[in-house]
PDB file of N, CA and C in Angstrom:
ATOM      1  N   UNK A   1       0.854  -1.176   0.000  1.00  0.00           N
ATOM      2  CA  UNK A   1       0.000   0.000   0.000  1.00  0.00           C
ATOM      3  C   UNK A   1       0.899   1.238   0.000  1.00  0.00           C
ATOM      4  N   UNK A   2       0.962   1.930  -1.195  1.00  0.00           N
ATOM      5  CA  UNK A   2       1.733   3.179  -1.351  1.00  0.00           C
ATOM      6  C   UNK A   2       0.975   4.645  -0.931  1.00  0.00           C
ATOM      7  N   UNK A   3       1.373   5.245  -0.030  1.00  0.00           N
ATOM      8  CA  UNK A   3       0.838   6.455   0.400  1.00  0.00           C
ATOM      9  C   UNK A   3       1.123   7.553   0.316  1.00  0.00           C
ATOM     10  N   UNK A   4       2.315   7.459  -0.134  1.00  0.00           N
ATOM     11  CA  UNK A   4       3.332   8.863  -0.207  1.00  0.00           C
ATOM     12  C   UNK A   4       2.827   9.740  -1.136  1.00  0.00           C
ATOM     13  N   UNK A   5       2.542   9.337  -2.463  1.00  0.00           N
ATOM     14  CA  UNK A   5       2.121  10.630  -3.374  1.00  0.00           C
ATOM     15  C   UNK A   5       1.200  10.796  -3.514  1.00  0.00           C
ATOM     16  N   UNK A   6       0.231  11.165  -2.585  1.00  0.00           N
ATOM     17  CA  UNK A   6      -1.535  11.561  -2.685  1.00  0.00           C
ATOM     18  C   UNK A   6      -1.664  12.443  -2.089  1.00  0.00           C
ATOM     19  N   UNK A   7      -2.494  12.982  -1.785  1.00  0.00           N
ATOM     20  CA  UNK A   7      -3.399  14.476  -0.909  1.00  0.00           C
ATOM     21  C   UNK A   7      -3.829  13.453   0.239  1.00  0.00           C
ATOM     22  N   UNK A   8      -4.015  14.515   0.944  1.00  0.00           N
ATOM     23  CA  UNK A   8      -4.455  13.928   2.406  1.00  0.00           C
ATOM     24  C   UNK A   8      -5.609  13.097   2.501  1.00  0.00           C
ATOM     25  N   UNK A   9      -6.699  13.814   1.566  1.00  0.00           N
ATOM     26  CA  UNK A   9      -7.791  13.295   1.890  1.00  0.00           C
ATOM     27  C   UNK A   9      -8.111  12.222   0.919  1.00  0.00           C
ATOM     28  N   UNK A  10      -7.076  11.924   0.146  1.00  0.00           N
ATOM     29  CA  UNK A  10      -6.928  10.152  -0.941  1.00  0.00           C
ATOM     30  C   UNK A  10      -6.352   9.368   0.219  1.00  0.00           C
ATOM     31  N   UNK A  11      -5.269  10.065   0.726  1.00  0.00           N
ATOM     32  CA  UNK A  11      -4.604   9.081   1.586  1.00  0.00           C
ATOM     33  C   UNK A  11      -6.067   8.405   2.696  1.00  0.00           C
ATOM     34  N   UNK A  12      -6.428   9.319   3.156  1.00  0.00           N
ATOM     35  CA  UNK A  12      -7.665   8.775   4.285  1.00  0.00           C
ATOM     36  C   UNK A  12      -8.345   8.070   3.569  1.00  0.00           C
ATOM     37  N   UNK A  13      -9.101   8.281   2.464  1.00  0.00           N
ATOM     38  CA  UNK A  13      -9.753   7.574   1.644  1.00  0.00           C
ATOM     39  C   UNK A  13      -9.189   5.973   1.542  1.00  0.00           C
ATOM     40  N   UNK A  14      -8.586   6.602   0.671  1.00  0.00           N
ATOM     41  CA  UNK A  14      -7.726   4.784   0.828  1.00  0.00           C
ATOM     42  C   UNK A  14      -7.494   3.909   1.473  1.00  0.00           C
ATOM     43  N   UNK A  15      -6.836   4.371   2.824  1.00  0.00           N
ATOM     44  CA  UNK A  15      -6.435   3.715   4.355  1.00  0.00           C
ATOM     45  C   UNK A  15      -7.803   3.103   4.620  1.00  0.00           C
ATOM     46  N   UNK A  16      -8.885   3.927   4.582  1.00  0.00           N
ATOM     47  CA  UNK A  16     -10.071   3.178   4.934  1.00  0.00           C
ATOM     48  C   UNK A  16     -10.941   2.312   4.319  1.00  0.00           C
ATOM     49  N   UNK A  17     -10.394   2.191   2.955  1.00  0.00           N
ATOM     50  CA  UNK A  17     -11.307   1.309   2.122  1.00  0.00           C
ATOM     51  C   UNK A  17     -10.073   0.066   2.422  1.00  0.00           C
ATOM     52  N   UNK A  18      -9.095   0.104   2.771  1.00  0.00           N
ATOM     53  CA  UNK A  18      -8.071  -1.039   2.844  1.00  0.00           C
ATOM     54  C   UNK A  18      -8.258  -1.377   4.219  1.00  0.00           C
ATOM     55  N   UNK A  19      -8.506  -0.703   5.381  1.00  0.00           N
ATOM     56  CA  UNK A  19      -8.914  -1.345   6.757  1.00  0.00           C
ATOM     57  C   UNK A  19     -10.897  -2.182   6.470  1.00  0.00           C
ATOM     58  N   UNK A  20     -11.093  -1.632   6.053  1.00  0.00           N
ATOM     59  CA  UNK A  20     -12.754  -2.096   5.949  1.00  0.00           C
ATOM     60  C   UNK A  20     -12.593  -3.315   5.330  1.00  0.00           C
ATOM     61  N   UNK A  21     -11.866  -3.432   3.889  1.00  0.00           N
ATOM     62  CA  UNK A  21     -11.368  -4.886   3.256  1.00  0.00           C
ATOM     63  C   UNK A  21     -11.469  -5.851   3.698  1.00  0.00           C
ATOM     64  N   UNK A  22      -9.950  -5.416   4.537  1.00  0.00           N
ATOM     65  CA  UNK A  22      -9.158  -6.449   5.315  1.00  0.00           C
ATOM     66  C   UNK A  22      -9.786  -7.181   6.420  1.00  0.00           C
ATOM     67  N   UNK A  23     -10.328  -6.151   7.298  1.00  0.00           N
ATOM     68  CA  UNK A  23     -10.797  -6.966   8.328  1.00  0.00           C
ATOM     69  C   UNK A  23     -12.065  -7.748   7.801  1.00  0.00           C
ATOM     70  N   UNK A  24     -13.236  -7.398   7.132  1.00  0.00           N
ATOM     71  CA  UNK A  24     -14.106  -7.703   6.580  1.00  0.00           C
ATOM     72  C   UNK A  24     -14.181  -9.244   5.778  1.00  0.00           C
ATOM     73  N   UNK A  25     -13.068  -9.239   4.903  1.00  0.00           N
ATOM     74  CA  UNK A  25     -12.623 -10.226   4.688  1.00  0.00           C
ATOM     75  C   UNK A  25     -11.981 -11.375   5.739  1.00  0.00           C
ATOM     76  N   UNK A  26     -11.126 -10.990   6.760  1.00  0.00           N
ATOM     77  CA  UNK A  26     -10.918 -12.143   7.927  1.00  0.00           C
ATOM     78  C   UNK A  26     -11.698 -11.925   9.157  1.00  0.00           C
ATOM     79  N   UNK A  27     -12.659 -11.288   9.063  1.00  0.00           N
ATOM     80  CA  UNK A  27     -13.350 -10.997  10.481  1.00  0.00           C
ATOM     81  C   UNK A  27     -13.523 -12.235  11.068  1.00  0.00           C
ATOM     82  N   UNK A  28     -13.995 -13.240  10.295  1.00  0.00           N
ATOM     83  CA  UNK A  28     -14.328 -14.833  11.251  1.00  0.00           C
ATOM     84  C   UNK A  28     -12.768 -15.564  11.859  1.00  0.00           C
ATOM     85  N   UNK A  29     -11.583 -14.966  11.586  1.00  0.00           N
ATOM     86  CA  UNK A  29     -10.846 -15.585  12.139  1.00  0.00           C
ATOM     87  C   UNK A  29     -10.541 -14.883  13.603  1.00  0.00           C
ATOM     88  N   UNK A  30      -9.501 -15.151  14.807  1.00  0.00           N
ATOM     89  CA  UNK A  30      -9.424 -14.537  15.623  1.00  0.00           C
ATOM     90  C   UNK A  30      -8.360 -13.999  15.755  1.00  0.00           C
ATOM     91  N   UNK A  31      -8.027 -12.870  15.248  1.00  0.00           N
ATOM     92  CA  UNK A  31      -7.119 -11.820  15.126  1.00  0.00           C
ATOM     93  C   UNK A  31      -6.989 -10.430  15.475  1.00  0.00           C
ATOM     94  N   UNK A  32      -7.292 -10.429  17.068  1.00  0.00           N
ATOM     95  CA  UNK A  32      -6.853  -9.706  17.681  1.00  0.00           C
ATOM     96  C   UNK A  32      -5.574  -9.087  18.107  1.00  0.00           C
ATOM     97  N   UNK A  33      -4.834  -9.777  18.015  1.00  0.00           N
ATOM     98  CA  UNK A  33      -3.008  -9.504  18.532  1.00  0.00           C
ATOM     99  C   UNK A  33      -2.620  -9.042  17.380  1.00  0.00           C
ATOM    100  N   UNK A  34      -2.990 -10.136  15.679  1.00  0.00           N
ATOM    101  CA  UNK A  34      -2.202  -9.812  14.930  1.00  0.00           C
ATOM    102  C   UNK A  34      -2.949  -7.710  14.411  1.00  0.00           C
ATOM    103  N   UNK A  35      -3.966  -7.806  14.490  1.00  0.00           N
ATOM    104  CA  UNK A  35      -4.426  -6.504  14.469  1.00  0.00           C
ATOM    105  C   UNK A  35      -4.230  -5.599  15.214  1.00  0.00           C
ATOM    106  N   UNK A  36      -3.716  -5.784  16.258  1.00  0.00           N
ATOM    107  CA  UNK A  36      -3.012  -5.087  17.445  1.00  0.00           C
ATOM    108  C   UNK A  36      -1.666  -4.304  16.849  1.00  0.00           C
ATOM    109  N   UNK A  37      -0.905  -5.414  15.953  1.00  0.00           N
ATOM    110  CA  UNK A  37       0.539  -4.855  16.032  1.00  0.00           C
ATOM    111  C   UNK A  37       0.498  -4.269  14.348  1.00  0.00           C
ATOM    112  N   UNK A  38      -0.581  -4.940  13.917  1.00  0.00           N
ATOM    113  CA  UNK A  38      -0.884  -4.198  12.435  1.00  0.00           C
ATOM    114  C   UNK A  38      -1.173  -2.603  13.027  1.00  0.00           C
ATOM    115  N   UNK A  39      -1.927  -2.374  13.396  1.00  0.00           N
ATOM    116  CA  UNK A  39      -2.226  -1.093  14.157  1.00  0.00           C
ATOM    117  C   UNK A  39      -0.877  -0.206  14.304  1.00  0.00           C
ATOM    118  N   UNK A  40      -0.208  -1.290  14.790  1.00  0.00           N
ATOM    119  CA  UNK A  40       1.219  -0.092  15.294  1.00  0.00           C
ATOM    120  C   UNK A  40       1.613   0.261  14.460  1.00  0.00           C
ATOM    121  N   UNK A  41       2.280  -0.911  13.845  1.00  0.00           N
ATOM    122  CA  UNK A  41       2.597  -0.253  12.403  1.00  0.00           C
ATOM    123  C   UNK A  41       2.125   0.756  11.556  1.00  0.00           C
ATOM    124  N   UNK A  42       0.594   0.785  11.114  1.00  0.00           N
ATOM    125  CA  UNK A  42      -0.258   1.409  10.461  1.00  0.00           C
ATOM    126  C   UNK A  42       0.535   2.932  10.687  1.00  0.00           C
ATOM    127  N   UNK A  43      -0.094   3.372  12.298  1.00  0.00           N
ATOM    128  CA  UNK A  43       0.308   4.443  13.209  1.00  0.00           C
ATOM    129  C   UNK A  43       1.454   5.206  12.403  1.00  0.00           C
ATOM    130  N   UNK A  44       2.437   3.580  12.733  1.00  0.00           N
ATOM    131  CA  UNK A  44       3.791   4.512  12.827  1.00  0.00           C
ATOM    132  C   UNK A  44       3.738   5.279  11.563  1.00  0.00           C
ATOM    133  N   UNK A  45       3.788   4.182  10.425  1.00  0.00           N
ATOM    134  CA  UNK A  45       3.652   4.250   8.913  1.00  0.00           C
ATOM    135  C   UNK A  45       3.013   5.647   8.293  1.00  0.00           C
ATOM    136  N   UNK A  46       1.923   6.160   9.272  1.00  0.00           N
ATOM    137  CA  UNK A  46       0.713   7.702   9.040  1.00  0.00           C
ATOM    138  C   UNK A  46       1.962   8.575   9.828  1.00  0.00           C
ATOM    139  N   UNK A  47       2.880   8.466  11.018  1.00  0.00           N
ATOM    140  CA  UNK A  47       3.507   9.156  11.325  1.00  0.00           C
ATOM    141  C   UNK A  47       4.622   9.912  10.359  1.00  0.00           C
ATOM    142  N   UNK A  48       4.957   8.433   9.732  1.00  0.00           N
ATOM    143  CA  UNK A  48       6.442   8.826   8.766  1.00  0.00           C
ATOM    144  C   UNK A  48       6.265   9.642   7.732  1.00  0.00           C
ATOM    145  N   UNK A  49       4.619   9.214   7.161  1.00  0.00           N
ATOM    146  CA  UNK A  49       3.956  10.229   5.835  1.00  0.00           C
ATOM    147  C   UNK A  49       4.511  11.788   6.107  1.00  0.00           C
ATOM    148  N   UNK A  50       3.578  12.016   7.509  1.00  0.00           N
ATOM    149  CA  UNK A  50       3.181  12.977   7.708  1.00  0.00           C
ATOM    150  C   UNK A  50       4.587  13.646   8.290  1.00  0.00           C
ATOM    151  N   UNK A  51       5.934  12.873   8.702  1.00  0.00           N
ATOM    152  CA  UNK A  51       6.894  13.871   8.651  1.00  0.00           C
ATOM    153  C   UNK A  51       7.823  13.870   7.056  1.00  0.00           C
ATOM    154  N   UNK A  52       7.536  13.103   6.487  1.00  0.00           N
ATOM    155  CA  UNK A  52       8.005  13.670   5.377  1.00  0.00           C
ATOM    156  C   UNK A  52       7.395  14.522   4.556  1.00  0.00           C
ATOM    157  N   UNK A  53       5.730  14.486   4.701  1.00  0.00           N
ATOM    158  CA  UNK A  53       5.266  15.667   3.980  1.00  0.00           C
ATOM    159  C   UNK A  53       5.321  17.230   4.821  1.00  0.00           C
ATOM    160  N   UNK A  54       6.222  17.321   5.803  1.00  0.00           N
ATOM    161  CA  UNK A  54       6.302  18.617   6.657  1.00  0.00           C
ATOM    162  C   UNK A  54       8.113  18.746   6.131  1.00  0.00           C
ATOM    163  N   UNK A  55       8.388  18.842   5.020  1.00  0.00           N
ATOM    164  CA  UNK A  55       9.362  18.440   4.184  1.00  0.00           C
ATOM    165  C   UNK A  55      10.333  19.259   4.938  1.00  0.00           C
ATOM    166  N   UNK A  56      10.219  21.203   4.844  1.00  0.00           N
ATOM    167  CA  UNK A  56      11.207  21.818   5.589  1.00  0.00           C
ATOM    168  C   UNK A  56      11.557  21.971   7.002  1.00  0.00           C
ATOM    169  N   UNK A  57      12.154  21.962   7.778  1.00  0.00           N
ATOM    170  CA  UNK A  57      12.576  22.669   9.181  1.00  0.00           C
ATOM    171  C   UNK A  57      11.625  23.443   9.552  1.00  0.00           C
ATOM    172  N   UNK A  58      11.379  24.535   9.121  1.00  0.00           N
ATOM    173  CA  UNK A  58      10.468  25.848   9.635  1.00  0.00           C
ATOM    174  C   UNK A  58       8.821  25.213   9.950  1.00  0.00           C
ATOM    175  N   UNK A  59       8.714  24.085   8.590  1.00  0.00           N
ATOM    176  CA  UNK A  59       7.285  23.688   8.422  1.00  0.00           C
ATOM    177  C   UNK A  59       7.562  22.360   9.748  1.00  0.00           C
ATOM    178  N   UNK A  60       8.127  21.447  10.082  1.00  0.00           N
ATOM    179  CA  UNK A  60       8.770  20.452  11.326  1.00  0.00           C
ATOM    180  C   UNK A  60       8.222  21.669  12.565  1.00  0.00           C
ATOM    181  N   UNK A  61       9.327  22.393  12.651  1.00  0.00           N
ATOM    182  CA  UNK A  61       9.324  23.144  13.825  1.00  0.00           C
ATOM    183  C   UNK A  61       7.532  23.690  14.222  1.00  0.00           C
ATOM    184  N   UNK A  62       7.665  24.247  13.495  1.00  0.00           N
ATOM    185  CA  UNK A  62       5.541  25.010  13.596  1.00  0.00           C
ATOM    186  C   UNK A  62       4.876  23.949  14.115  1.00  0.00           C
ATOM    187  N   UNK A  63       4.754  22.831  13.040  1.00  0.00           N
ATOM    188  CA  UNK A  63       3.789  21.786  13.357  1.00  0.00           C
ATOM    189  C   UNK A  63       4.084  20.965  14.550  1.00  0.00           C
ATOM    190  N   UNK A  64       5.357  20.891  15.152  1.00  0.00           N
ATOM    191  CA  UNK A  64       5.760  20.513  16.535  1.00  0.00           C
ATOM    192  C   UNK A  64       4.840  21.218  17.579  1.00  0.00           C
ATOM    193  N   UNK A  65       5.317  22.882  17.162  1.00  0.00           N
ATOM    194  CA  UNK A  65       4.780  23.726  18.695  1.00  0.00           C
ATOM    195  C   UNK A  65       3.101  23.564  18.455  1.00  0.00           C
ATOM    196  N   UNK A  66       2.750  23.210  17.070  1.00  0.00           N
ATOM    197  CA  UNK A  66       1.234  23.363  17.283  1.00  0.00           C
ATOM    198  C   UNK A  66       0.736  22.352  17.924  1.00  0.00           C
ATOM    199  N   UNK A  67       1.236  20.986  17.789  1.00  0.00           N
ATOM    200  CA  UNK A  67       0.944  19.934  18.655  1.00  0.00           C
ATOM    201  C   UNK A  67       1.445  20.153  19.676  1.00  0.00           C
ATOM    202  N   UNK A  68       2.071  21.393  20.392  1.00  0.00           N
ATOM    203  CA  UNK A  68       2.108  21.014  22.000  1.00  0.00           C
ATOM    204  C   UNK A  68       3.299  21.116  22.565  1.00  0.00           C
ATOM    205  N   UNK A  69       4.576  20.719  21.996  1.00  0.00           N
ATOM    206  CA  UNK A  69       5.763  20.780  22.177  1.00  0.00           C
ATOM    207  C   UNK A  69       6.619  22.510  22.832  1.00  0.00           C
ATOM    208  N   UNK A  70       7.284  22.256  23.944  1.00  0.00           N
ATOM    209  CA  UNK A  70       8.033  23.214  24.104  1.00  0.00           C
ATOM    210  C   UNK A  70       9.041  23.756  22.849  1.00  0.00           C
ATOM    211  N   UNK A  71       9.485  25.350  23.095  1.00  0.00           N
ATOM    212  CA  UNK A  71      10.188  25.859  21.855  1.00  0.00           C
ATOM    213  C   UNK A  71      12.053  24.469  22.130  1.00  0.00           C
ATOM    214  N   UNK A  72      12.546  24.265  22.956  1.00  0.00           N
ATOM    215  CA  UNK A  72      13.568  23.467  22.224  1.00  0.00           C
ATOM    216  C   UNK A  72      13.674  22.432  22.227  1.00  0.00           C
ATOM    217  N   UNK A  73      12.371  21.583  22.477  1.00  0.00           N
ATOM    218  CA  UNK A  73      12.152  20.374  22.594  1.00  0.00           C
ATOM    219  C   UNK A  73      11.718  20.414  20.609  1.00  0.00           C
ATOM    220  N   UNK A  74      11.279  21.442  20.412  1.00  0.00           N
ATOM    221  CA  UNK A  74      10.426  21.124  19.007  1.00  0.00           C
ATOM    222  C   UNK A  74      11.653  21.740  17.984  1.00  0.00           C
ATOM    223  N   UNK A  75      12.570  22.598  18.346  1.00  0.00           N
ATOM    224  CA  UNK A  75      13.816  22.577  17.497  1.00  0.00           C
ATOM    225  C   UNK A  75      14.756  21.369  17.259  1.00  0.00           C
ATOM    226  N   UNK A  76      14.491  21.129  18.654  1.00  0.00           N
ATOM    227  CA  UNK A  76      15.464  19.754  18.474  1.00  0.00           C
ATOM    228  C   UNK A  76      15.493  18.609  17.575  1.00  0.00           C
ATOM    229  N   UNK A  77      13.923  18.407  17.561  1.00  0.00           N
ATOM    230  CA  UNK A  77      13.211  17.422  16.899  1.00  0.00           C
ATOM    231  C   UNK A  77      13.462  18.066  15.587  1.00  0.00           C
ATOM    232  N   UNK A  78      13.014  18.973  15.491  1.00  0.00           N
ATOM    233  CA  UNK A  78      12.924  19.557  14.166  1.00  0.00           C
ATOM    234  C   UNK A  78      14.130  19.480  13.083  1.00  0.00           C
ATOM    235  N   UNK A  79      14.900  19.659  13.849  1.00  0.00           N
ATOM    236  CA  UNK A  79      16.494  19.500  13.348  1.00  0.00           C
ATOM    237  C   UNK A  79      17.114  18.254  13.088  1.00  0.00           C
ATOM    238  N   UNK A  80      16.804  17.347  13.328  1.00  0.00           N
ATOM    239  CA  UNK A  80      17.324  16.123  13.578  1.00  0.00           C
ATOM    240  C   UNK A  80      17.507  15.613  12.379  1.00  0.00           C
ATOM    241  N   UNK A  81      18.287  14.618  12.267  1.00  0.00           N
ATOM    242  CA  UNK A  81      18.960  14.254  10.972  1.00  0.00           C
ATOM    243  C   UNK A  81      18.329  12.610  11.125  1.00  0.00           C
ATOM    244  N   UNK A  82      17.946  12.278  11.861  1.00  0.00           N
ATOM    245  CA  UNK A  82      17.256  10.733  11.694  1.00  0.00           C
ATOM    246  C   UNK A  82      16.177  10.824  10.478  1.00  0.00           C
ATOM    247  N   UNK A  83      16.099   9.475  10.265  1.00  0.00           N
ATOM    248  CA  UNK A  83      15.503   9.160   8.825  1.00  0.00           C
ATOM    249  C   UNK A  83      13.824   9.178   9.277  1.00  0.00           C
ATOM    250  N   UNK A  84      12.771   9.255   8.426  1.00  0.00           N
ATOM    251  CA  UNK A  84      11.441   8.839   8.683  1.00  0.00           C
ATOM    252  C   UNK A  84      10.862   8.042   9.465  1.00  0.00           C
ATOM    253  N   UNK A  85      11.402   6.925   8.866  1.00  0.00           N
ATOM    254  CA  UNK A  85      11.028   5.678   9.981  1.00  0.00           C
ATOM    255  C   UNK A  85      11.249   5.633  11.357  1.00  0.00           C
ATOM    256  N   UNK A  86      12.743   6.134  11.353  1.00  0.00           N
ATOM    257  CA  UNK A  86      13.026   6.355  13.241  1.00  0.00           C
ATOM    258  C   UNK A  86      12.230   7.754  13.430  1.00  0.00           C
ATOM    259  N   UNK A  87      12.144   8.636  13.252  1.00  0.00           N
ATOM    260  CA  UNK A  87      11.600   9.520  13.568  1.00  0.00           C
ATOM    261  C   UNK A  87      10.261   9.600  14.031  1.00  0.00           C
ATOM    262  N   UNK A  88       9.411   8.748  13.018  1.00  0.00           N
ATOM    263  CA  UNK A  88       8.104   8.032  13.677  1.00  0.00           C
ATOM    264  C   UNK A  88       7.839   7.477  14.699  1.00  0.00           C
ATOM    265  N   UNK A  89       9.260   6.829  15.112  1.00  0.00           N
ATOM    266  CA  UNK A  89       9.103   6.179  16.462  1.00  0.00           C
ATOM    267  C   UNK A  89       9.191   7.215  17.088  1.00  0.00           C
ATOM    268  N   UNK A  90      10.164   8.559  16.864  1.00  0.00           N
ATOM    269  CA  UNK A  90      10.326   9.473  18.120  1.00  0.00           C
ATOM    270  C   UNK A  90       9.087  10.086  18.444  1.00  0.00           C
ATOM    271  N   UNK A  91       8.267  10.256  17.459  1.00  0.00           N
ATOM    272  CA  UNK A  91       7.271  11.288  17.559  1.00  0.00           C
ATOM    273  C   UNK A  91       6.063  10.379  18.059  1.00  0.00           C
ATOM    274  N   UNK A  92       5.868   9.031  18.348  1.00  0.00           N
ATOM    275  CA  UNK A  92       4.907   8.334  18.919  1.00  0.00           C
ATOM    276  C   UNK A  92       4.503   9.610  20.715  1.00  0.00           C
ATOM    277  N   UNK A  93       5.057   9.570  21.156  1.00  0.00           N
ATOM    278  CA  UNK A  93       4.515  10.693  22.343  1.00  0.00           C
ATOM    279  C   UNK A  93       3.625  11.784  22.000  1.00  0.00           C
ATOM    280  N   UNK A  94       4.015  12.379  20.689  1.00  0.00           N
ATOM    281  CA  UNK A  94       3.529  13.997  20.690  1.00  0.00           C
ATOM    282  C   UNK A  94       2.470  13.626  19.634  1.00  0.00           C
ATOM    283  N   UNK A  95       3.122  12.798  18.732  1.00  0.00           N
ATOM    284  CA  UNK A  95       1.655  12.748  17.533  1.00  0.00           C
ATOM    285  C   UNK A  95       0.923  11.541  17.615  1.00  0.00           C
ATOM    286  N   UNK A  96      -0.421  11.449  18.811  1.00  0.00           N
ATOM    287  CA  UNK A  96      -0.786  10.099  19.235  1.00  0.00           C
ATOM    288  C   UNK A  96      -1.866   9.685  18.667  1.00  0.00           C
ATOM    289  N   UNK A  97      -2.086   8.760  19.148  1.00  0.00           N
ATOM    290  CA  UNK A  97      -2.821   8.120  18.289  1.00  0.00           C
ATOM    291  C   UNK A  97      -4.312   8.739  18.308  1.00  0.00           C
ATOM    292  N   UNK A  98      -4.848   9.395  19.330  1.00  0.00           N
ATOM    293  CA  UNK A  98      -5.821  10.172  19.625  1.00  0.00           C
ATOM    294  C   UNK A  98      -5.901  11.368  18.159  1.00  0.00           C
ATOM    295  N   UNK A  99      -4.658  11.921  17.783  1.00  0.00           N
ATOM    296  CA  UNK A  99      -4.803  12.908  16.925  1.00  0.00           C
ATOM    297  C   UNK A  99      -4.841  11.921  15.680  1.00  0.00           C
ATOM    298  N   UNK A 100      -4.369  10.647  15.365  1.00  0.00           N
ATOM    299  CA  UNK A 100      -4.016  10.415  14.176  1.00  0.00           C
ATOM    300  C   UNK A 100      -5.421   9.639  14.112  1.00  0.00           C
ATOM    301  N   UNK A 101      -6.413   9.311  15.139  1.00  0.00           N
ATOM    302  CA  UNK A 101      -8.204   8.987  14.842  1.00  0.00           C
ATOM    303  C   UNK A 101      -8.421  10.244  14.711  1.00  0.00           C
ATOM    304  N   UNK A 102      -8.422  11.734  14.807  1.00  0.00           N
ATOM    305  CA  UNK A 102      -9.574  12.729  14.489  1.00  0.00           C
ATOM    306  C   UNK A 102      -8.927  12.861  13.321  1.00  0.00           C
ATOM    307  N   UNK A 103      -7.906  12.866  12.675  1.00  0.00           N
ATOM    308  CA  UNK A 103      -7.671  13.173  11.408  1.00  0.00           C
ATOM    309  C   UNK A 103      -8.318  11.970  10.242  1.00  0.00           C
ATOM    310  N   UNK A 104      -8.821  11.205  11.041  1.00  0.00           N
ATOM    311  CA  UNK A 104      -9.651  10.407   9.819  1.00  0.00           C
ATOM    312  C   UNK A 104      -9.358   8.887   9.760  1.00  0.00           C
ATOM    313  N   UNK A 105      -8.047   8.547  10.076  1.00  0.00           N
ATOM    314  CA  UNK A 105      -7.407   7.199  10.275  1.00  0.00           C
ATOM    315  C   UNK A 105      -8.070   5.813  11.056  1.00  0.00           C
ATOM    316  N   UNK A 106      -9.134   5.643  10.554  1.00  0.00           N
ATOM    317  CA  UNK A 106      -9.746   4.097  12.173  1.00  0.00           C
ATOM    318  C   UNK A 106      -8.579   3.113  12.413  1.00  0.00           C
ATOM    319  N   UNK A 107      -8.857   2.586  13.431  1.00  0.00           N
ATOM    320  CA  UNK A 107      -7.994   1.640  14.132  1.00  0.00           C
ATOM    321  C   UNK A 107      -8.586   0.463  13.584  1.00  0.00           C
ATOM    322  N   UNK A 108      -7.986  -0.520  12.825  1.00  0.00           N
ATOM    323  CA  UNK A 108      -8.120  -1.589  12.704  1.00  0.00           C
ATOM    324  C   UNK A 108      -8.982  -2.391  13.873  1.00  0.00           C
ATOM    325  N   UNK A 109      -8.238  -2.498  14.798  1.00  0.00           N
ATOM    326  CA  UNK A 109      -8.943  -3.338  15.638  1.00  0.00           C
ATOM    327  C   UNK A 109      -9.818  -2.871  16.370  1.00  0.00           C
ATOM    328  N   UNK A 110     -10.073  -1.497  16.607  1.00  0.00           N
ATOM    329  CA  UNK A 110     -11.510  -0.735  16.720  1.00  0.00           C
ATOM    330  C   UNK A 110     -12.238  -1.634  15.834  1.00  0.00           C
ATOM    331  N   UNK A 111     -12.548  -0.983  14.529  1.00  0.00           N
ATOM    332  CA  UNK A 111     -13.125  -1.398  13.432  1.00  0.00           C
ATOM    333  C   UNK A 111     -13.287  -3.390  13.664  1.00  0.00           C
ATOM    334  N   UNK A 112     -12.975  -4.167  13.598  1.00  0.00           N
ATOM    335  CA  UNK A 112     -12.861  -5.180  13.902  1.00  0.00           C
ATOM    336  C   UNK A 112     -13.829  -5.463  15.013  1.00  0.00           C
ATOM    337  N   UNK A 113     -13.211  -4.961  16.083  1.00  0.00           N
ATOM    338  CA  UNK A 113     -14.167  -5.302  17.583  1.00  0.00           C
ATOM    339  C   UNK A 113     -16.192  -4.959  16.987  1.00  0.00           C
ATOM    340  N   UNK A 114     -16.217  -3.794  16.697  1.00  0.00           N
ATOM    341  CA  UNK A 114     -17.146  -3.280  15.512  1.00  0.00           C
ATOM    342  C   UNK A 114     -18.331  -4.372  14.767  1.00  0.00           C
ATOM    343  N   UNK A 115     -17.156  -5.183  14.024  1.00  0.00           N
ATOM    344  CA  UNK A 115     -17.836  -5.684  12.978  1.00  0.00           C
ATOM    345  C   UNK A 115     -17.938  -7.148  13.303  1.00  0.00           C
ATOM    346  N   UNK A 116     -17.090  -7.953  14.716  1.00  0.00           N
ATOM    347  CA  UNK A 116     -17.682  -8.784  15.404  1.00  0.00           C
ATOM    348  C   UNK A 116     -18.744  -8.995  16.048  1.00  0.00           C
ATOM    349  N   UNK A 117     -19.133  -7.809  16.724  1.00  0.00           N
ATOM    350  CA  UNK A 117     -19.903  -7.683  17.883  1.00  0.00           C
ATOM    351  C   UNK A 117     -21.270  -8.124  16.727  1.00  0.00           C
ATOM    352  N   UNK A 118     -21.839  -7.523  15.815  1.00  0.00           N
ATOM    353  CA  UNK A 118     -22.874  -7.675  14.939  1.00  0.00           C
ATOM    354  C   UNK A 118     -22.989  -9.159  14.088  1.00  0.00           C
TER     355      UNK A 118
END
């Protein structure tokens, strides 16, 4: 699943016609754990997008303090020379998963628990 070159609101689009799929398609099996760590991944994976599409420093730094971050806690970050992927891990604290459901993203195993219960 390629995410990188779309608009935000293809990317959401998409993510959710591929979580609805998936689980939909294995809902009768019991895959809770493995949807658990699919989840993380997912997360991290919406994290890494979203710091590579904050491409410059100035645009890093802003979107740090707007989520919350002190001024050199969010330079720091901002500056950093780690790659996407680790960086996703760093930013698991500040960009949580709480913000990455109002921006549109369902949780797999939300969704799942969901479509068992019925």
């Amino acid at each position: 699943m390629v995410i990188y070159s779309m608009s935000s609101a293809k990317r959401e689009e998409r993510y959710q016609q591929f979580v609805r799929g998936w689980v939909n398609y294995f809902k009768l099996a019991d895959m809770k754990k493995l949807l658990k760590e699919t989840d993380e991944w997912a997360r991290r994976r919406i994290r890494a997008v979203y710091w590579k599409q904050w491409k410059k420093i100035k645009t890093k730094y802003r979107m740090l303090k707007a989520l919350g971050l002190e001024h050199w806690k969010a330079k720091e970050l901002a500056c950093s020379r780690k790659g996407y992927w680790r960086m996703a891990q760093v930013l698991n604290q500040i960009f949580s998963n709480k913000i990455i459901a109002r921006l549109g993203y369902t949780s797999m195993l939300d969704y799942y628990l969901v479509v068992c219960e019925n």
